[in-house]
PDB file of N, CA and C in Angstrom:
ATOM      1  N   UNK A   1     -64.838  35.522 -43.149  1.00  0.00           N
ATOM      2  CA  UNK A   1     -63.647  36.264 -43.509  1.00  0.00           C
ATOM      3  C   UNK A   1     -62.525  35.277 -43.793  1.00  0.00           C
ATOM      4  N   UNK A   2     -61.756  35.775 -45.006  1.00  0.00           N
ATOM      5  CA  UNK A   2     -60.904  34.551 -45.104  1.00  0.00           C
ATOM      6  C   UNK A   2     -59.716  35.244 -44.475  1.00  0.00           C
ATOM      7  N   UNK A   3     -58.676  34.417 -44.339  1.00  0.00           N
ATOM      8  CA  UNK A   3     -57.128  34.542 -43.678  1.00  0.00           C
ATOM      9  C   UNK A   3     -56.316  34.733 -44.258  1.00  0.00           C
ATOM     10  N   UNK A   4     -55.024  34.954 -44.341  1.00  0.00           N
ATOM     11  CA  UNK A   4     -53.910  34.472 -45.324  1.00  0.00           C
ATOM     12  C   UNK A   4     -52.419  34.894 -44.186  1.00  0.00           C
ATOM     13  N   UNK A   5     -51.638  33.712 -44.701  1.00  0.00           N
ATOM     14  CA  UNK A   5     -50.676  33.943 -44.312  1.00  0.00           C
ATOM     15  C   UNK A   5     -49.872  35.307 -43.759  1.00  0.00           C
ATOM     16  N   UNK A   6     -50.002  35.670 -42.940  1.00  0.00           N
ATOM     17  CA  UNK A   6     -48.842  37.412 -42.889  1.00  0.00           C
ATOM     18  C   UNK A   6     -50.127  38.302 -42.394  1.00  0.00           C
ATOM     19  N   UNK A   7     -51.575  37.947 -42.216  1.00  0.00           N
ATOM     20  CA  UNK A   7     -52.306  38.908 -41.828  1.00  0.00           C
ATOM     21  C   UNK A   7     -51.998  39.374 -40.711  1.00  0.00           C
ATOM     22  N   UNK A   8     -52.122  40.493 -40.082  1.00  0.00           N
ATOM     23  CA  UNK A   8     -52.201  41.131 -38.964  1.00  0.00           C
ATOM     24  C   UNK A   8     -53.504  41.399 -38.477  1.00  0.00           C
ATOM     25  N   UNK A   9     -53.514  40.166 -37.178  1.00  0.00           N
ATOM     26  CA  UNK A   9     -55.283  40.325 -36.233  1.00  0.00           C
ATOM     27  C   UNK A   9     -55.137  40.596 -35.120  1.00  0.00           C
ATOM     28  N   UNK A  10     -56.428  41.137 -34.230  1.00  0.00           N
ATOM     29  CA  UNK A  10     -56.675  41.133 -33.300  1.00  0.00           C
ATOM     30  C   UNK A  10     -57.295  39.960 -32.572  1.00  0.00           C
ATOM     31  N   UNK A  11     -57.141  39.167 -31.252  1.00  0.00           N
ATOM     32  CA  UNK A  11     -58.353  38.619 -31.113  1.00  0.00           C
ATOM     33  C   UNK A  11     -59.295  39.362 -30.032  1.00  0.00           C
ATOM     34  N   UNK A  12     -60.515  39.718 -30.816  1.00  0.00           N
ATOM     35  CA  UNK A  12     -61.159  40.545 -29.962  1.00  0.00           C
ATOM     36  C   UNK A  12     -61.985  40.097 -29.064  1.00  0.00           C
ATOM     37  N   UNK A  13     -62.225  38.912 -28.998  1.00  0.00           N
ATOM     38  CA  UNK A  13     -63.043  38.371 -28.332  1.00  0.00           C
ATOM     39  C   UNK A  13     -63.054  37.087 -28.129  1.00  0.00           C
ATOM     40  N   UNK A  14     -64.302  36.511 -27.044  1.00  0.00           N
ATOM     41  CA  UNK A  14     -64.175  35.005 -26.679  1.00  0.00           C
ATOM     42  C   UNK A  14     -64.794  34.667 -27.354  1.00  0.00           C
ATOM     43  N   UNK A  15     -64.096  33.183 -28.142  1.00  0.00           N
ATOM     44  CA  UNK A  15     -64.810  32.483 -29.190  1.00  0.00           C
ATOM     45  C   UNK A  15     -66.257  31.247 -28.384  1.00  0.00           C
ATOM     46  N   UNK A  16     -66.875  31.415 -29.458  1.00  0.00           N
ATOM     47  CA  UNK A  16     -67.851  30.317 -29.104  1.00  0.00           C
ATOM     48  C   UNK A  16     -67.953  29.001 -29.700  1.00  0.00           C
ATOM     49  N   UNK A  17     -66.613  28.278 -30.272  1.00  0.00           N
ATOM     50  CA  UNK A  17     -66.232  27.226 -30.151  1.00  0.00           C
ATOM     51  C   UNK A  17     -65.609  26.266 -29.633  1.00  0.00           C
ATOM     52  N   UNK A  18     -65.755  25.456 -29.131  1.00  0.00           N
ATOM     53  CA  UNK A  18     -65.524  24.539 -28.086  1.00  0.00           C
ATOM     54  C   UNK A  18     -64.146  24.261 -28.022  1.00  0.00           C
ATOM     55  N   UNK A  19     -63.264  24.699 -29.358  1.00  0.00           N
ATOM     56  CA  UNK A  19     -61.619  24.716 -29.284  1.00  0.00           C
ATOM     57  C   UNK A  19     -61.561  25.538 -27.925  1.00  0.00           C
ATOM     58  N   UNK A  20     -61.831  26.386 -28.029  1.00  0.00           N
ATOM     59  CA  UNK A  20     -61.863  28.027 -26.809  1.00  0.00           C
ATOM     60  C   UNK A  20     -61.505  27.132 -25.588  1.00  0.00           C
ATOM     61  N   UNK A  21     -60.176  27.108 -25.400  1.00  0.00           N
ATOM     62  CA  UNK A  21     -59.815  26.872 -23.605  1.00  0.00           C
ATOM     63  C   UNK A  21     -59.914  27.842 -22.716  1.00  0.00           C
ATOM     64  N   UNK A  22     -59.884  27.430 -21.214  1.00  0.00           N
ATOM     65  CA  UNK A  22     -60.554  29.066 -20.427  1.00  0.00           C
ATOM     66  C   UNK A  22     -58.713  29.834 -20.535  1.00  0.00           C
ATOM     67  N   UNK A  23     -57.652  29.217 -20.559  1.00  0.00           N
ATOM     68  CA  UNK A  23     -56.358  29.872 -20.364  1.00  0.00           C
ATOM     69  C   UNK A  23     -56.281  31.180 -21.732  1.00  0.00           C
ATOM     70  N   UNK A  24     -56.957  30.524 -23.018  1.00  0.00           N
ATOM     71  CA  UNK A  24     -57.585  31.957 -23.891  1.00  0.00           C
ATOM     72  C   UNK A  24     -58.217  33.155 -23.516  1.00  0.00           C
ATOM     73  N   UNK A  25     -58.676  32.805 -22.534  1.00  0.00           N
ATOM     74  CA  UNK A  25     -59.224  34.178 -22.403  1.00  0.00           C
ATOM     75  C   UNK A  25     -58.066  35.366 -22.335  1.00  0.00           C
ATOM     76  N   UNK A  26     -56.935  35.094 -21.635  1.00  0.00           N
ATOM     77  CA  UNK A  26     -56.188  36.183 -21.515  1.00  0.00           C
ATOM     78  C   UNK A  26     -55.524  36.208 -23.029  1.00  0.00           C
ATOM     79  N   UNK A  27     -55.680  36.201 -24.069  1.00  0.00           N
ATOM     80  CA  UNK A  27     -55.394  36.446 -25.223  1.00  0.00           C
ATOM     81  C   UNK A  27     -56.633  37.511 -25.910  1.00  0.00           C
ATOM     82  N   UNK A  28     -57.070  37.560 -25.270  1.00  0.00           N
ATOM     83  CA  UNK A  28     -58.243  38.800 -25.815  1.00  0.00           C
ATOM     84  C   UNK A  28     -57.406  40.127 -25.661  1.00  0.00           C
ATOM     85  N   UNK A  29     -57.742  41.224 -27.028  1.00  0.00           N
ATOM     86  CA  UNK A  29     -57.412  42.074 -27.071  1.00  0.00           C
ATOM     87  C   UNK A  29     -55.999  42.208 -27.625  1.00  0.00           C
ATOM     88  N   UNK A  30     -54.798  40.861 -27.808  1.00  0.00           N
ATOM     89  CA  UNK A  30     -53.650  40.928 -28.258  1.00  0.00           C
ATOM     90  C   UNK A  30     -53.532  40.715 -29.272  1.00  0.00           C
ATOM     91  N   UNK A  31     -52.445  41.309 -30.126  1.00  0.00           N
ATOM     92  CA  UNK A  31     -52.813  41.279 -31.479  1.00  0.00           C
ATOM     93  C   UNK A  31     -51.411  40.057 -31.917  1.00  0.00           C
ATOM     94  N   UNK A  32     -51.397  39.671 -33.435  1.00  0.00           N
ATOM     95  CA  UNK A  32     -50.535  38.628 -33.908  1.00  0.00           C
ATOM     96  C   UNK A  32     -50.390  38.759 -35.705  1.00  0.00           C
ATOM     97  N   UNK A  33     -50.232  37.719 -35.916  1.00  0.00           N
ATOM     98  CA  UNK A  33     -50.110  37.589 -37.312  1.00  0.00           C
ATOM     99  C   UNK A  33     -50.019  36.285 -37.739  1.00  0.00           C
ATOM    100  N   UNK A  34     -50.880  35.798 -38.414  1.00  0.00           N
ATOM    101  CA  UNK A  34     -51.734  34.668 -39.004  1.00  0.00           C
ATOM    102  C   UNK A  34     -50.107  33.561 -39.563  1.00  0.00           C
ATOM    103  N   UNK A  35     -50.196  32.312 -38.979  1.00  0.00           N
ATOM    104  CA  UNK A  35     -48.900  31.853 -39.576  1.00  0.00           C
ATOM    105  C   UNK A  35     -49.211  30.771 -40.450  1.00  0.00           C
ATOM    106  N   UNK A  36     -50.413  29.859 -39.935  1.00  0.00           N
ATOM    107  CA  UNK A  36     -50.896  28.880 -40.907  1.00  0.00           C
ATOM    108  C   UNK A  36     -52.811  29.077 -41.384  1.00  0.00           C
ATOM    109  N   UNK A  37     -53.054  30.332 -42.072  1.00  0.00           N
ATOM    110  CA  UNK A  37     -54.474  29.622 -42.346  1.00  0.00           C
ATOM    111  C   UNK A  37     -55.379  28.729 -43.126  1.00  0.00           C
ATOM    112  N   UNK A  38     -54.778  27.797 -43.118  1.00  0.00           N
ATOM    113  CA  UNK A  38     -54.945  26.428 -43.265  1.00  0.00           C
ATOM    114  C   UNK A  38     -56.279  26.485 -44.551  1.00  0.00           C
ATOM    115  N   UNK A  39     -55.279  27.089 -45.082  1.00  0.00           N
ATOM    116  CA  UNK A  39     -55.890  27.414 -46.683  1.00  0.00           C
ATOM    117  C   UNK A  39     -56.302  26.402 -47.578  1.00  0.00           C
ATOM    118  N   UNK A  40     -55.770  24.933 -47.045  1.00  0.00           N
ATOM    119  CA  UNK A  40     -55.373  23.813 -47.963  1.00  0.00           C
ATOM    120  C   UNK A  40     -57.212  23.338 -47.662  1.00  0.00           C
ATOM    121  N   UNK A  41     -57.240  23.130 -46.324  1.00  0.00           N
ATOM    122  CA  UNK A  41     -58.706  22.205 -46.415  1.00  0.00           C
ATOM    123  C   UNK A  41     -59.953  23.381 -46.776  1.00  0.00           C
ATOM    124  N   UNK A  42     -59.585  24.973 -46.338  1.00  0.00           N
ATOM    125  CA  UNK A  42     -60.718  26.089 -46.795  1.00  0.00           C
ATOM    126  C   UNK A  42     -61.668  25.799 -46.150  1.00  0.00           C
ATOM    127  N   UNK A  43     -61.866  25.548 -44.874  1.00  0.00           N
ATOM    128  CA  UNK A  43     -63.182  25.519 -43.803  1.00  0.00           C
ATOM    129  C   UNK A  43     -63.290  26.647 -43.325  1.00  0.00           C
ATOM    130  N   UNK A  44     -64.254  27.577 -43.395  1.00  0.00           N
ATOM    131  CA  UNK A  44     -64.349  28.412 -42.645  1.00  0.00           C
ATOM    132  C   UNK A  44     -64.440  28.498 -41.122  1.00  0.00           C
ATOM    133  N   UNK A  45     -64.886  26.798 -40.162  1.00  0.00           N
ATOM    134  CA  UNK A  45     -64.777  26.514 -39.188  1.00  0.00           C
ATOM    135  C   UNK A  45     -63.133  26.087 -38.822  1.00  0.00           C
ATOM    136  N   UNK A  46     -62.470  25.880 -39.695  1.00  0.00           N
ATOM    137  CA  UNK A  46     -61.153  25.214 -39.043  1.00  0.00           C
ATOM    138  C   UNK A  46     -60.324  26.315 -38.326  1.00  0.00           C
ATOM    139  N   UNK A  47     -59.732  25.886 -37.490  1.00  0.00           N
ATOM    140  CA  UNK A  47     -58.639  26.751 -36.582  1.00  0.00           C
ATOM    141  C   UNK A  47     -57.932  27.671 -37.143  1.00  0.00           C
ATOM    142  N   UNK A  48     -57.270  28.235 -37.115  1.00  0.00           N
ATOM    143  CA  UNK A  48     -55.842  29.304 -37.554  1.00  0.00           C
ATOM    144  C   UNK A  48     -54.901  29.959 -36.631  1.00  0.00           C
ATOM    145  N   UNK A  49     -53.758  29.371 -37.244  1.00  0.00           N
ATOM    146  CA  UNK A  49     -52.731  29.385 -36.469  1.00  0.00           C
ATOM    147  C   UNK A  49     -52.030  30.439 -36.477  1.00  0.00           C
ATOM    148  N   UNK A  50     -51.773  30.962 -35.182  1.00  0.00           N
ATOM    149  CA  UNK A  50     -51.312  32.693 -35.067  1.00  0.00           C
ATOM    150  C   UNK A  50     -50.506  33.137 -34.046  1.00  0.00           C
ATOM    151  N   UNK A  51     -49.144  33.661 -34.567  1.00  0.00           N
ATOM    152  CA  UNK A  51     -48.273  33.750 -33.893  1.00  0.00           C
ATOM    153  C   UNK A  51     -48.825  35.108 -32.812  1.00  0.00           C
ATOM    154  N   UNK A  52     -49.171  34.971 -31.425  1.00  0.00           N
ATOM    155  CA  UNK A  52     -49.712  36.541 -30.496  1.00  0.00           C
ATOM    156  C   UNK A  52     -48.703  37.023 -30.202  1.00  0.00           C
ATOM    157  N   UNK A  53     -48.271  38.572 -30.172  1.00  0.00           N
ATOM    158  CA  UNK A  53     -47.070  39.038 -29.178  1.00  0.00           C
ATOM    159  C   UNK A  53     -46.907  38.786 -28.112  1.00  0.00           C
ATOM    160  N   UNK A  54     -46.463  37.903 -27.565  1.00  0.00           N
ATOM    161  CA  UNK A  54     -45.476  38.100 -26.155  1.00  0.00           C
ATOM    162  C   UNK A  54     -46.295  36.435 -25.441  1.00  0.00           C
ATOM    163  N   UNK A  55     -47.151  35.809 -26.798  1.00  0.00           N
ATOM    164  CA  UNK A  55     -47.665  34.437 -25.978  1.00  0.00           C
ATOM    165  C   UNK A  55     -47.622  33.478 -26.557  1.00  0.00           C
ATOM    166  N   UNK A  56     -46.508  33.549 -27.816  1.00  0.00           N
ATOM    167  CA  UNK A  56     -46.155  32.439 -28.913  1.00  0.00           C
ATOM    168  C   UNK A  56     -47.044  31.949 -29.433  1.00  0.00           C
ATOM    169  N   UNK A  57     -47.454  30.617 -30.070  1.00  0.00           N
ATOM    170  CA  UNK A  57     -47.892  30.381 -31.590  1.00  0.00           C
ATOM    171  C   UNK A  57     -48.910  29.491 -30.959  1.00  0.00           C
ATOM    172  N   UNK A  58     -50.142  29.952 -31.384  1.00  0.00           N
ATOM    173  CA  UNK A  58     -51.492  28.790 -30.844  1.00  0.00           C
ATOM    174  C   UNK A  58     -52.261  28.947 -31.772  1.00  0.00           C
ATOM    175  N   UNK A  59     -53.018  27.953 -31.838  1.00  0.00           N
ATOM    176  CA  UNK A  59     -54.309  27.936 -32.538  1.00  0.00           C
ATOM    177  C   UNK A  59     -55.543  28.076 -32.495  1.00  0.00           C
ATOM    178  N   UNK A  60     -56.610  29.171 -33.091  1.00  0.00           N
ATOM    179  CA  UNK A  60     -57.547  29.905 -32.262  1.00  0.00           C
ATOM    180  C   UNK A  60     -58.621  29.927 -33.264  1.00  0.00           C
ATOM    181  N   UNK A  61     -59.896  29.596 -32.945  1.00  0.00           N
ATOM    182  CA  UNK A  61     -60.925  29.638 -33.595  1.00  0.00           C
ATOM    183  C   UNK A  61     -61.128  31.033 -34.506  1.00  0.00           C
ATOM    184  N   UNK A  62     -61.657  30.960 -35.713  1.00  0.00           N
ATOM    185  CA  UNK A  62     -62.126  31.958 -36.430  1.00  0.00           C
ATOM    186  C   UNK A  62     -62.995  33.188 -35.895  1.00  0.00           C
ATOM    187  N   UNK A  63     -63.848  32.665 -35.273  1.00  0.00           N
ATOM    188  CA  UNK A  63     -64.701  33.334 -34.746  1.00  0.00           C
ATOM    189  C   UNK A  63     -64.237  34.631 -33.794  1.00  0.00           C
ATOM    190  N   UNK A  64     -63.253  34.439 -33.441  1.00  0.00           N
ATOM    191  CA  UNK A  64     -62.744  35.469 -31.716  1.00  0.00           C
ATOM    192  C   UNK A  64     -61.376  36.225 -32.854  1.00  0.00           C
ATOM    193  N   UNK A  65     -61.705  36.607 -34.492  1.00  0.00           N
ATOM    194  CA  UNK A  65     -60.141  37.278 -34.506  1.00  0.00           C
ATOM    195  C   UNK A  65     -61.100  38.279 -35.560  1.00  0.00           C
ATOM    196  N   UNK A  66     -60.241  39.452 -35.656  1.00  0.00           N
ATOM    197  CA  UNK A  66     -60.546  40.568 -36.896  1.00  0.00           C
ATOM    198  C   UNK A  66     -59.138  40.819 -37.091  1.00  0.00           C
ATOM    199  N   UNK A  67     -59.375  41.020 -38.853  1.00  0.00           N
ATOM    200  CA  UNK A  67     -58.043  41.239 -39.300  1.00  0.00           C
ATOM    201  C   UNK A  67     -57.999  42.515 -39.269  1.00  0.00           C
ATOM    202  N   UNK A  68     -56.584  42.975 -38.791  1.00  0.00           N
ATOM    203  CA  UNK A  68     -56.545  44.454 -38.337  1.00  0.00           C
ATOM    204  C   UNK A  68     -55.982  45.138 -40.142  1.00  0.00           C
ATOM    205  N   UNK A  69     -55.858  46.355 -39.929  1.00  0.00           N
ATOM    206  CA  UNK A  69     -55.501  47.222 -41.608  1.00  0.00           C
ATOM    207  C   UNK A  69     -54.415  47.323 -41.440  1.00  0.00           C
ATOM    208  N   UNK A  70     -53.489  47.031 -42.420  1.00  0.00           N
ATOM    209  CA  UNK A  70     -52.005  47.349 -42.859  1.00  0.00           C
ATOM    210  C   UNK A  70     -51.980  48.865 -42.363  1.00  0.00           C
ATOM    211  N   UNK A  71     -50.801  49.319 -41.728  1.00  0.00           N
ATOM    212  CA  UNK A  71     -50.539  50.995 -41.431  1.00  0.00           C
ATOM    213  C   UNK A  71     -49.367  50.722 -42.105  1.00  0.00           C
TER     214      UNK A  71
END
């Protein structure tokens, strides 16, 4: 799935890349909006950077996010 700037995700789950610190876990289930997806290098493995509500701006493996639908 690709990213783009301004998406609105969930992270639904624990990633299974070794970025994954255990203090992530409590970011499951909170949702954000995509601030850098690092569109320039286009790895589908590289990080993406995402501002979460209420836990400021980190960077979180691909794997642990779904982009939620515009309402």
């Amino acid at each position: 799935m690709t990213f783009h700037r301004g998406n609105k995700i969930e992270i639904y789950k624990k990633s299974s890349d070794e970025a994954w610190e255990p203090y992530m876990d409590d970011f499951i289930g909170r949702h954000g909006i995509v601030v850098d997806p690092d569109t320039s290098i286009n790895d589908p493995d590289a990080l993406v950077e995402i501002s979460i509500v209420g836990k400021g701006t980190h960077r979180l493996p691909q794997d642990c996010l779904r982009r939620l639908e515009d309402e």
